[in-house]
Structures are given as C-alpha cells and as structure tokens.
C-alpha atoms as a PDB file:
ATOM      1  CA  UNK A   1      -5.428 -19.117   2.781  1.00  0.00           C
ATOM      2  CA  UNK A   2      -7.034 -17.442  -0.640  1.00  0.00           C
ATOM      3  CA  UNK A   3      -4.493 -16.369  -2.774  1.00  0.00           C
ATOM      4  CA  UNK A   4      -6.183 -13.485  -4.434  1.00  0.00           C
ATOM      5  CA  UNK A   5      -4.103 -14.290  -7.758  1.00  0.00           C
ATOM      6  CA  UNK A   6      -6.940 -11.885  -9.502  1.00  0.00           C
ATOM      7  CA  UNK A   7      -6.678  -9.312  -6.674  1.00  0.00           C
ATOM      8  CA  UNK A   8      -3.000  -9.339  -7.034  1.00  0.00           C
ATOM      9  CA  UNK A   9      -2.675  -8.857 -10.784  1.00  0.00           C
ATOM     10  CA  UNK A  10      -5.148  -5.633 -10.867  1.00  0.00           C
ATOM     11  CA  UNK A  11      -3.219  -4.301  -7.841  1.00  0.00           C
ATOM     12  CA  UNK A  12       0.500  -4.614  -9.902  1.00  0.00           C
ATOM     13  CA  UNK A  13      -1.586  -3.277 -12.828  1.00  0.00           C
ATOM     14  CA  UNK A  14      -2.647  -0.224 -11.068  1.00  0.00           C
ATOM     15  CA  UNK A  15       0.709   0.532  -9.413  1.00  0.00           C
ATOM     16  CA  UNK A  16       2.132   0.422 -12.892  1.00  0.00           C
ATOM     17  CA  UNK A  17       0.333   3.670 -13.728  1.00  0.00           C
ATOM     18  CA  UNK A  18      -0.050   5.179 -10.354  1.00  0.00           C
ATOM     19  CA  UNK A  19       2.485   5.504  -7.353  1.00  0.00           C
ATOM     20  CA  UNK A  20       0.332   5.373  -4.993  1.00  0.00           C
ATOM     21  CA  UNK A  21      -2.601   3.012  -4.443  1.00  0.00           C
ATOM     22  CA  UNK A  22      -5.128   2.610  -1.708  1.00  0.00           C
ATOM     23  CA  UNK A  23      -6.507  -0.808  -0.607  1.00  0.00           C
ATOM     24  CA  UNK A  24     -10.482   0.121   0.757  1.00  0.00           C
ATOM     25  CA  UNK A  25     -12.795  -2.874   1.373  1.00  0.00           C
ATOM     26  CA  UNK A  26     -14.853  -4.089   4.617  1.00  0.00           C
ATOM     27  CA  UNK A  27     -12.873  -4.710   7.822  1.00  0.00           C
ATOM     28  CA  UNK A  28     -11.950  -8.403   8.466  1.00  0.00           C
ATOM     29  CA  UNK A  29     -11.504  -9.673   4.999  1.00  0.00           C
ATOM     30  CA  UNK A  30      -7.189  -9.471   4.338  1.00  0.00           C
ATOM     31  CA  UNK A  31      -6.394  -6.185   3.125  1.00  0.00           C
ATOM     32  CA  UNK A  32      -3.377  -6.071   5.238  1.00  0.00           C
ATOM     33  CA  UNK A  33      -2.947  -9.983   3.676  1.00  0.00           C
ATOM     34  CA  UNK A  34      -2.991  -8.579   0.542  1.00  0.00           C
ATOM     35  CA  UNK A  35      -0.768  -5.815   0.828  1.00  0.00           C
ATOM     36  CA  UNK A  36       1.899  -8.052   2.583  1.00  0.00           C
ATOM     37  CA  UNK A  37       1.650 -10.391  -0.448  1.00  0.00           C
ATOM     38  CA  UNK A  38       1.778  -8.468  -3.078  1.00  0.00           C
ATOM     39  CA  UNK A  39       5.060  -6.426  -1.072  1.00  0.00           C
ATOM     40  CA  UNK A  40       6.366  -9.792  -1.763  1.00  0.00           C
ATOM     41  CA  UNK A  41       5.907 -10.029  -5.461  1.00  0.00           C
ATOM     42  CA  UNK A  42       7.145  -6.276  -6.147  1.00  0.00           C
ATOM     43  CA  UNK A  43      10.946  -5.719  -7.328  1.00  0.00           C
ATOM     44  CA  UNK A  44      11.362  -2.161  -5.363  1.00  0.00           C
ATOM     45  CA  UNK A  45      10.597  -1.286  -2.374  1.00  0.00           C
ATOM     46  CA  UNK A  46       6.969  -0.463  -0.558  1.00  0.00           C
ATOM     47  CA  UNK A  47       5.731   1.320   1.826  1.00  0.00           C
ATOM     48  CA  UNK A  48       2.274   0.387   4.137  1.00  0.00           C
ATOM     49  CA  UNK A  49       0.038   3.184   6.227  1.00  0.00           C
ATOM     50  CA  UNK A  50      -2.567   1.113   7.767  1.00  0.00           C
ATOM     51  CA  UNK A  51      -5.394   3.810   8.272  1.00  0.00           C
ATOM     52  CA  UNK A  52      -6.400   2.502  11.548  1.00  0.00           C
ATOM     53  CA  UNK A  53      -3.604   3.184  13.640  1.00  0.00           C
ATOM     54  CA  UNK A  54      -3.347   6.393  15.018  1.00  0.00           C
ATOM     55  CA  UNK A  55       0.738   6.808  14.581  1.00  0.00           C
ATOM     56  CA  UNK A  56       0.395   6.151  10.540  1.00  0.00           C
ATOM     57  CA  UNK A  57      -2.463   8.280  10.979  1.00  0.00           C
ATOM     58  CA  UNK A  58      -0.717  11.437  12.174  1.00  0.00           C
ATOM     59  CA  UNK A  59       2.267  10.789   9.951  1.00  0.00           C
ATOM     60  CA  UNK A  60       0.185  11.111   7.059  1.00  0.00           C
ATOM     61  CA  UNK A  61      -1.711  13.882   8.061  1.00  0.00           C
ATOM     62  CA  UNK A  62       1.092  16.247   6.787  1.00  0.00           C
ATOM     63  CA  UNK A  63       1.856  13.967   3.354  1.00  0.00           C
ATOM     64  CA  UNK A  64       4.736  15.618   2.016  1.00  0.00           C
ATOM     65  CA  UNK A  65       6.523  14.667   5.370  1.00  0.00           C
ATOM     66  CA  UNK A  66       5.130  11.217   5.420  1.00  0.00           C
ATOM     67  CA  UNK A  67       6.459  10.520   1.685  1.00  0.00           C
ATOM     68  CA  UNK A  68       9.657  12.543   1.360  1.00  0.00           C
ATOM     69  CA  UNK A  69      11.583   9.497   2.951  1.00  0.00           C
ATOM     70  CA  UNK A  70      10.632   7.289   0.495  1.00  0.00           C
ATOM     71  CA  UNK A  71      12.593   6.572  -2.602  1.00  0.00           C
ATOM     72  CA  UNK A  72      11.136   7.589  -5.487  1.00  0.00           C
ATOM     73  CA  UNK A  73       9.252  10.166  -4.137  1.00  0.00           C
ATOM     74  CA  UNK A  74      10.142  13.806  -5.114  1.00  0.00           C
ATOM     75  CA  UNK A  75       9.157  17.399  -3.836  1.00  0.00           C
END
C-alpha cells in the first residue's frame, strides 16, 4: 500500500485552517484510503460522507441537519 505521507501532511494542514475539507480526485485511486488513514492520525473525532452513496447523499442535502450532531459544530 502507498502511504501518501505527502497527501497526508497537506490534508492535516488544511484541516488546521478549515473544518471542513473535501477529498475530490478520479474514482479508483484511495480517497476513501486516505480519509480512513488520516482519521487515524487525527486527535478528535471525524466524520466521513462518501458522495456516492445515496443515504450520505440525502443526509447532506439539508447540511445544517447533517452537521448539527457533530461536535464542534455550531448553529
């Protein structure tokens, strides 16, 4: 398996500044890898909506429902 160390650093960079971040590449080539990995190297907690599947799908299509549950998240 590729360890992405590169991939991994810019993502933890990014979610420094931002609360959310979106992982948008090709299909087939470990996006869901990726996010599973670097859930693994994060101190909180995380949260995965994989934009193919229809239930994650509908729950996001009204955000502030999807999110609420979350902690950090606020209204």
């Amino acid at each position: 398996m590729i360890t992405r160390r590169r991939e991994l650093e810019t993502l933890r960079g990014l979610l420094k500044r931002h609360p959310v971040v979106g992982i948008v590449v090709a299909r087939q080539v470990g996006k869901t890898t990726l996010a599973h990995a670097l859930a693994k190297l994060r101190s909180g907690p995380s949260s995965y909506f994989d934009l193919e599947n229809p239930e994650d799908m509908a729950r996001l299509a009204d955000p502030m429902m999807a999110l609420k549950e979350h902690k950090g998240f606020s209204l």
